[in-house]
Protein backbone atom coordinates (compact mmCIF):
# COMPACT_ATOMS: atom_id res chain seq x y z
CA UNK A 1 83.44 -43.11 21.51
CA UNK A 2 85.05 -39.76 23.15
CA UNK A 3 84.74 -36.18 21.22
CA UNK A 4 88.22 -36.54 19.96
CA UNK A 5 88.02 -40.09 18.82
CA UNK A 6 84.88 -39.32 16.69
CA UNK A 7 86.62 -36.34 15.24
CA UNK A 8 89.74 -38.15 14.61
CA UNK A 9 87.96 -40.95 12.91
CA UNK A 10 85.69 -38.43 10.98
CA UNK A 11 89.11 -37.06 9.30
CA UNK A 12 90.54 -39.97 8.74
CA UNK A 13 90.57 -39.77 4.98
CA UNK A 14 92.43 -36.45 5.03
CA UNK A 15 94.81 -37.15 7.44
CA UNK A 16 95.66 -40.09 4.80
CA UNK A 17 96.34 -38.06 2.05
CA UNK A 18 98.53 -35.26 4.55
CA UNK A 19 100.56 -38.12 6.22
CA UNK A 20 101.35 -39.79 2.89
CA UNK A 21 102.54 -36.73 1.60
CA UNK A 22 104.79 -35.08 4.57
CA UNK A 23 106.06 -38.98 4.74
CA UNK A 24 106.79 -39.00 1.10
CA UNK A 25 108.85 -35.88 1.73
CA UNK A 26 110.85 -37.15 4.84
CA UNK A 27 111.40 -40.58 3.58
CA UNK A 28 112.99 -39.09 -0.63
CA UNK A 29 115.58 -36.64 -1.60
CA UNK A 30 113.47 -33.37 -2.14
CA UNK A 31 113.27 -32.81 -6.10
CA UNK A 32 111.03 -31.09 -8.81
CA UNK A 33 109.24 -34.06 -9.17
CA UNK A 34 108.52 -35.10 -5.24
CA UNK A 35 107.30 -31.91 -4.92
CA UNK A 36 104.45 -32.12 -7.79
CA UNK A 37 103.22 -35.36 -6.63
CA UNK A 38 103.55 -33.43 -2.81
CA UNK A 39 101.28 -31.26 -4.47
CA UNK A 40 99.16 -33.35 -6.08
CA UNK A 41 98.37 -35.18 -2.77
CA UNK A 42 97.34 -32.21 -0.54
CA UNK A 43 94.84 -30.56 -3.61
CA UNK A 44 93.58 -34.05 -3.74
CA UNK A 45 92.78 -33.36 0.12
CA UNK A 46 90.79 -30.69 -0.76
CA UNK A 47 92.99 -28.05 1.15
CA UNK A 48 92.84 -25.46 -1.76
CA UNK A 49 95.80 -23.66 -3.87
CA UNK A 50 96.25 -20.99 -2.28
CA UNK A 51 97.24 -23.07 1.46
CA UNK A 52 99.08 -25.91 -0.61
CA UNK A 53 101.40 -22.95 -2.07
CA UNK A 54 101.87 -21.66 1.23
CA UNK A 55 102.63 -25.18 2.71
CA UNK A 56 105.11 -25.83 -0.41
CA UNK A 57 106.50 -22.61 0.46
CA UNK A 58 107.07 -23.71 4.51
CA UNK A 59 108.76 -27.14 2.81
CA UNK A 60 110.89 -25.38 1.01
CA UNK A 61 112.31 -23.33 3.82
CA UNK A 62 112.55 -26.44 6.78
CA UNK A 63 114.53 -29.01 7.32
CA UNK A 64 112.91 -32.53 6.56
CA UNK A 65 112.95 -33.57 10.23
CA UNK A 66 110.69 -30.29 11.64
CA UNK A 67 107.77 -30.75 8.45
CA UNK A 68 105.33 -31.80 10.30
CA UNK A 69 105.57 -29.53 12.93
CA UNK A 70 105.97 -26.49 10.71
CA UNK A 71 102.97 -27.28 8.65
CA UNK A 72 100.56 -28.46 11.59
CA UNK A 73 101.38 -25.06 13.34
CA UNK A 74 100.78 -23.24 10.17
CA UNK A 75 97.31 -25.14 9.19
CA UNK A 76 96.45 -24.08 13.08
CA UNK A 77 97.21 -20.63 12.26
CA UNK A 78 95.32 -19.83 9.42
CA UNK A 79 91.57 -21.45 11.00
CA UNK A 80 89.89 -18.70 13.41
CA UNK A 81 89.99 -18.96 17.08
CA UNK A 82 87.48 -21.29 18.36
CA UNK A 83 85.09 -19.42 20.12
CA UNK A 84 83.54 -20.87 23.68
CA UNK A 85 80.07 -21.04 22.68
CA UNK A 86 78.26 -20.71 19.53
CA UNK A 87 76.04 -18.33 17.90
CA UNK A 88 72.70 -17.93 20.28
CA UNK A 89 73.89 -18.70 23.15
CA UNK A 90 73.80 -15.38 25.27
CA UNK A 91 71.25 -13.90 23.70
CA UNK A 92 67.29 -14.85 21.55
CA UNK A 93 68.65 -15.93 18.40
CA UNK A 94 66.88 -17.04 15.04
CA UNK A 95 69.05 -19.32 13.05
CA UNK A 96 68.25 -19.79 9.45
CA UNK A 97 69.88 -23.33 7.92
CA UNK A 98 70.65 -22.59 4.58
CA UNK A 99 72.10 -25.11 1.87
CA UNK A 100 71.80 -27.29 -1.65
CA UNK A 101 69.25 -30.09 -1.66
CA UNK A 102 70.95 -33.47 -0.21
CA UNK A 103 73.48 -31.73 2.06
CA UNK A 104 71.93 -32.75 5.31
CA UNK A 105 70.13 -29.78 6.06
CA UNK A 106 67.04 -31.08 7.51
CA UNK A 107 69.06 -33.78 9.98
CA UNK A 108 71.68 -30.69 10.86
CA UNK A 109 68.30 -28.23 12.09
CA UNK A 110 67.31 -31.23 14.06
CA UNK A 111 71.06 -31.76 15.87
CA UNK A 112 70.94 -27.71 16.06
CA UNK A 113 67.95 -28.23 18.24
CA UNK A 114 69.27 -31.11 20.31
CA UNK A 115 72.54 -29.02 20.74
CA UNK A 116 70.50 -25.85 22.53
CA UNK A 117 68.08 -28.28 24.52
CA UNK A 118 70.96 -29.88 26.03
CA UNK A 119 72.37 -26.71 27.12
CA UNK A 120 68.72 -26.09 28.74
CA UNK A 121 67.17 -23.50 25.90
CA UNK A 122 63.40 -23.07 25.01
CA UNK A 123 63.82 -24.15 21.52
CA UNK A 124 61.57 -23.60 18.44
CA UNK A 125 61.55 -25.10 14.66
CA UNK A 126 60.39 -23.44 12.01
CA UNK A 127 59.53 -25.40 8.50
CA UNK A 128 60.09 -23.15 6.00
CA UNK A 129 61.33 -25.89 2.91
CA UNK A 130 57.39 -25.36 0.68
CA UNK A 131 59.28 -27.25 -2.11
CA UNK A 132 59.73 -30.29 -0.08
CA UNK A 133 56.97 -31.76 1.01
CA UNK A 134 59.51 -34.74 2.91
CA UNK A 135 61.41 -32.13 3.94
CA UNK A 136 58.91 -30.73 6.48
CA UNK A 137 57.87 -34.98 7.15
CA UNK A 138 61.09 -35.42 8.27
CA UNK A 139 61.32 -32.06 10.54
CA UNK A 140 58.03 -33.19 12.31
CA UNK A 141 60.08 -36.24 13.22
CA UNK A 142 62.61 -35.09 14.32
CA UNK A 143 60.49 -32.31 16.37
CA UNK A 144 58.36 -35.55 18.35
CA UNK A 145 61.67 -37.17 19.16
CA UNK A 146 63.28 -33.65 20.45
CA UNK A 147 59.48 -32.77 22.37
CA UNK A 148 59.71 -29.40 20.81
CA UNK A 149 57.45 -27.18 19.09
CA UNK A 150 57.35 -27.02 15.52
CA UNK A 151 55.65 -24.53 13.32
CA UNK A 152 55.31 -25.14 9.36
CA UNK A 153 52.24 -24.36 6.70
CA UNK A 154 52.01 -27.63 4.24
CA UNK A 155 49.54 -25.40 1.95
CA UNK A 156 51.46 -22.21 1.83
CA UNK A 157 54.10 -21.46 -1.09
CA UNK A 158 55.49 -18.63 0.49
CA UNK A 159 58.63 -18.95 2.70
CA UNK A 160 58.62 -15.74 3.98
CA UNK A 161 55.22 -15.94 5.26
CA UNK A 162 55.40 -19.24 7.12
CA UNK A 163 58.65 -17.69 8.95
CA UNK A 164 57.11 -14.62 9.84
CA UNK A 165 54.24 -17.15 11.99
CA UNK A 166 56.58 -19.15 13.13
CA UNK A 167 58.70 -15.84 14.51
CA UNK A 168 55.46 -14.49 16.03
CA UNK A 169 54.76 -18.08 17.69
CA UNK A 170 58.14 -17.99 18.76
CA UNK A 171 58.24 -14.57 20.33
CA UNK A 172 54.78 -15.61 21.98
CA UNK A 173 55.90 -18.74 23.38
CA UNK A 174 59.40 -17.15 24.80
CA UNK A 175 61.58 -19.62 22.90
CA UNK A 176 65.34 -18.65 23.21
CA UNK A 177 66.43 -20.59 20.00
CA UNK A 178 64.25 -20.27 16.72
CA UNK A 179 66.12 -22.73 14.22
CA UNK A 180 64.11 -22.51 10.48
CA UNK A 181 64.62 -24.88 8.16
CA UNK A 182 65.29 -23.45 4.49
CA UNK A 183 64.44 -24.56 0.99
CA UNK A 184 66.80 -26.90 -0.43
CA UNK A 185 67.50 -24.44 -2.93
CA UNK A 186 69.78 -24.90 -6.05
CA UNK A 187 72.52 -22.75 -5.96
CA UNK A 188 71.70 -21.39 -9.24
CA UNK A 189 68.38 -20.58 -8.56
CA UNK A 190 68.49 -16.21 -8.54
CA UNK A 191 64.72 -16.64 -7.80
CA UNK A 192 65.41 -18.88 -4.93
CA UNK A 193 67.88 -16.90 -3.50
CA UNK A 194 65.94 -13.84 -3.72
CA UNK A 195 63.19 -15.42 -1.53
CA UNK A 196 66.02 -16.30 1.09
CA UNK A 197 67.17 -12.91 1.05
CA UNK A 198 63.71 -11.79 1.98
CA UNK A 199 63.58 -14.01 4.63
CA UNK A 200 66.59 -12.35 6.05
CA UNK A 201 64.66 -8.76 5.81
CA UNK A 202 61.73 -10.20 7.66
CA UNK A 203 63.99 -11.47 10.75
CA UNK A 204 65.48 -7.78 10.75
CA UNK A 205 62.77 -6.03 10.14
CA UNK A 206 60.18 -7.28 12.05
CA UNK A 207 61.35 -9.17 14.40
CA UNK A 208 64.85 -7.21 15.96
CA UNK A 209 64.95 -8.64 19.12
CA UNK A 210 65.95 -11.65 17.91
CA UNK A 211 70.13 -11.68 16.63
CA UNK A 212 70.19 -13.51 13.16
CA UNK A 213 72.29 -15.40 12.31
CA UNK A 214 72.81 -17.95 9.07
CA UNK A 215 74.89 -21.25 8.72
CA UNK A 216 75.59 -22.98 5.43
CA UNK A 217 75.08 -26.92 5.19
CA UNK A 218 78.23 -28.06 3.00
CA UNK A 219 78.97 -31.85 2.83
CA UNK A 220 81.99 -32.82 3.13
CA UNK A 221 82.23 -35.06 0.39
CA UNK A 222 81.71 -32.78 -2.23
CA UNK A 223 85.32 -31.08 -2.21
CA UNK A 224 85.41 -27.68 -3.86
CA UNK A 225 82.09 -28.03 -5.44
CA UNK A 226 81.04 -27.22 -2.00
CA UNK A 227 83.16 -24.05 -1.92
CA UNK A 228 81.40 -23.09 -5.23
CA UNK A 229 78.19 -23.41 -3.62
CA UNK A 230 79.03 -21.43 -0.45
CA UNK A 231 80.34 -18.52 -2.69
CA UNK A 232 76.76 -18.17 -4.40
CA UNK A 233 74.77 -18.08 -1.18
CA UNK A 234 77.34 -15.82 0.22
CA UNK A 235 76.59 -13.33 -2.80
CA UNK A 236 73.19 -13.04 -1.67
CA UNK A 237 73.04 -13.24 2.47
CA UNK A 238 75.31 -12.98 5.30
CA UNK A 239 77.00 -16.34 6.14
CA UNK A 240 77.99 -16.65 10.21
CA UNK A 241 79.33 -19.90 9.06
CA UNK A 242 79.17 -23.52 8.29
CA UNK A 243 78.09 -27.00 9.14
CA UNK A 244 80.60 -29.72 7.80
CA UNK A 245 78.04 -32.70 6.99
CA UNK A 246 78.87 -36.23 6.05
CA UNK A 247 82.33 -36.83 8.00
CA UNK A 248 82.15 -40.66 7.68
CA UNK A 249 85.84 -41.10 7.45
CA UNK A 250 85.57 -40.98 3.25
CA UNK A 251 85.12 -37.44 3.28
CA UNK A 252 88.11 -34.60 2.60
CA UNK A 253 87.88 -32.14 5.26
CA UNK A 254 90.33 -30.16 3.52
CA UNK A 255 87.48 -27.51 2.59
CA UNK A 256 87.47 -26.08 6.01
CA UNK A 257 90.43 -23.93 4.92
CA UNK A 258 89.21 -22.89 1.54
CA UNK A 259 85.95 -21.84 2.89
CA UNK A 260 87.91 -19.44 6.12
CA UNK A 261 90.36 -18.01 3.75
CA UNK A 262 88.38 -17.59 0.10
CA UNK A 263 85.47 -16.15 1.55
CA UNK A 264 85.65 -16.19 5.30
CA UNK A 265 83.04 -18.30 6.48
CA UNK A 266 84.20 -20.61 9.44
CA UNK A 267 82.76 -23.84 10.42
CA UNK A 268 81.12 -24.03 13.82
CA UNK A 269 80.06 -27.83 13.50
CA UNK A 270 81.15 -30.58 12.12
CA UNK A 271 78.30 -34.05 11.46
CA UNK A 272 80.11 -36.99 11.92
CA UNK A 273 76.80 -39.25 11.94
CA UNK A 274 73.19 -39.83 11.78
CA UNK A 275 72.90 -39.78 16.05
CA UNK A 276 72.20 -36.57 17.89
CA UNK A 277 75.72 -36.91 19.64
CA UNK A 278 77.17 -37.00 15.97
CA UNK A 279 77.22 -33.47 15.88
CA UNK A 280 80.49 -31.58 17.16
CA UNK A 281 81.28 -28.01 17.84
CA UNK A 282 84.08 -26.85 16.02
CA UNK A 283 87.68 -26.89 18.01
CA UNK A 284 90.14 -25.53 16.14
CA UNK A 285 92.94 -27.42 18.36
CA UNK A 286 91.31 -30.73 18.14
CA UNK A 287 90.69 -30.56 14.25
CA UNK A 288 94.33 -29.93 13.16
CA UNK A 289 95.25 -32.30 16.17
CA UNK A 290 93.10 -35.12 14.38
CA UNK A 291 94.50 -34.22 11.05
CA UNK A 292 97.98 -35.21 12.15
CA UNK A 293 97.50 -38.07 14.08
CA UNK A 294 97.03 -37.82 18.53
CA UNK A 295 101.11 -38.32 18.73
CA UNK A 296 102.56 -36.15 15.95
């Protein structure tokens, strides 16, 4: 299946809810009442309040014939610019995966990996989930199928420690990429996010060569639970941006805007499957394209 066919089937749950309401519009006298259950439709797409006002407000102001244009250009013009390539790509980069336990974290480091061998980087994995002992299983795994070096401590507690050897490995070994592989921490956890914090301070302190940079796990089917959990790890470390897990065609990728606009984190890739190719970088054109349909 091509790029934009995976993406378009990967939203196809959104662009449901979207088409049935701009159709609901077109198709019924505009009134009070059309325009709650308007309403009702795109929150239920996970698009947030503050975009359906502004889309309501757009309505409001068109003719019934030019909705869909009006609101596709508007959704296009509220996500950033996609950018050519993605964070580490110019330059040695350590990319810390950050996100809640069951997100996909762990498969998204691995597709991370696959993503900066295939554009022909010396990549490096660091295991730094000590609360999980599956969690670093499954990295070594992945890691054998990838033929890349990965670095992790099984007896060690201490995050911070296991990511400083795996920096100095990395710096030794002249990997370009150093992806590490966070707790699964519980967004309510201040302890937890304390560590990850520190984790940040030894990248920057110790190792400044390397450009840090963090991305945010948030599956897709969570809606704005998702948004809640991105706001807490935000309060604590820099977010670069996010990883939309769990696209399966169920999911609302309505989030995307929330998470830009409320606290302006924008997602770089998108995990439309288990397979390495499952893994898109983020094109702003192509996503509201697939949210409307290939003809609209």
């Amino acid at each position: 299946m091509a790029f934009l066919g995976k993406l378009f089937s990967a939203l196809s749950h959104t662009r449901s809810s979207i088409s049935d309401a701009l159709e609901m519009l077109t198709s019924h006298k505009i009134s009070p009442e059309i325009l709650e259950e308007f309403e009702n439709c795109l929150i239920g797409a996970d698009l947030g309040i503050q975009t359906v006002d502004e889309i309501l407000g757009i309505i409001q102001k068109n003719n019934q014939s030019d909705f869909y244009t009006h609101v596709k250009d508007y959704l296009g013009s509220i996500l950033p610019n996609s950018p050519g390539e993605q964070d580490g790509s110019d330059s040695l980069s350590v990319i810390m995966v950050v996100g809640v336990n069951g997100t996909g974290k762990t498969t998204t480091v691995a597709k991370l990996a696959n993503y900066y061998l295939d554009q022909g980087k010396k990549v490096l994995l660091v295991g730094c989930d000590t609360y999980r002992a599956a969690g670093v299983e499954q990295l070594a795994i992945w890691a054998n199928r990838l033929n890349i070096r990965l670095v992790c401590n099984e007896k060690s507690q201490e995050p911070s420690a296991i990511l400083y050897d795996g920096m100095a490995a990395g710096k030794a070994l002249g990997s370009e990429i150093i992806i590490v592989d966070t707790a699964g921490r519980l967004h309510t956890n201040k302890n937890l996010m304390q560590e990850l914090a520190k984790m940040e301070r030894v990248v920057k302190n110790k190792f400044s060569n390397y450009d840090l940079s963090s991305l945010i796990t948030i599956d897709a089917n969570l809606g704005q639970n998702s948004f809640i959990q991105a706001k807490e790890f935000s309060d604590h470390i820099k977010l670069d941006g996010a990883v939309l897990t769990k696209m399966d065609g169920t999911a609302k990728g309505g989030i995307i805007f929330s998470l830009y606009r409320g606290l302006g984190i924008p997602v770089k890739f998108i995990g439309v499957g288990e397979d390495f190719s499952d893994f898109l970088s983020f094109n702003r054109e192509d996503y509201v394209k697939s949210l409307f349909g290939r003809n609209k």
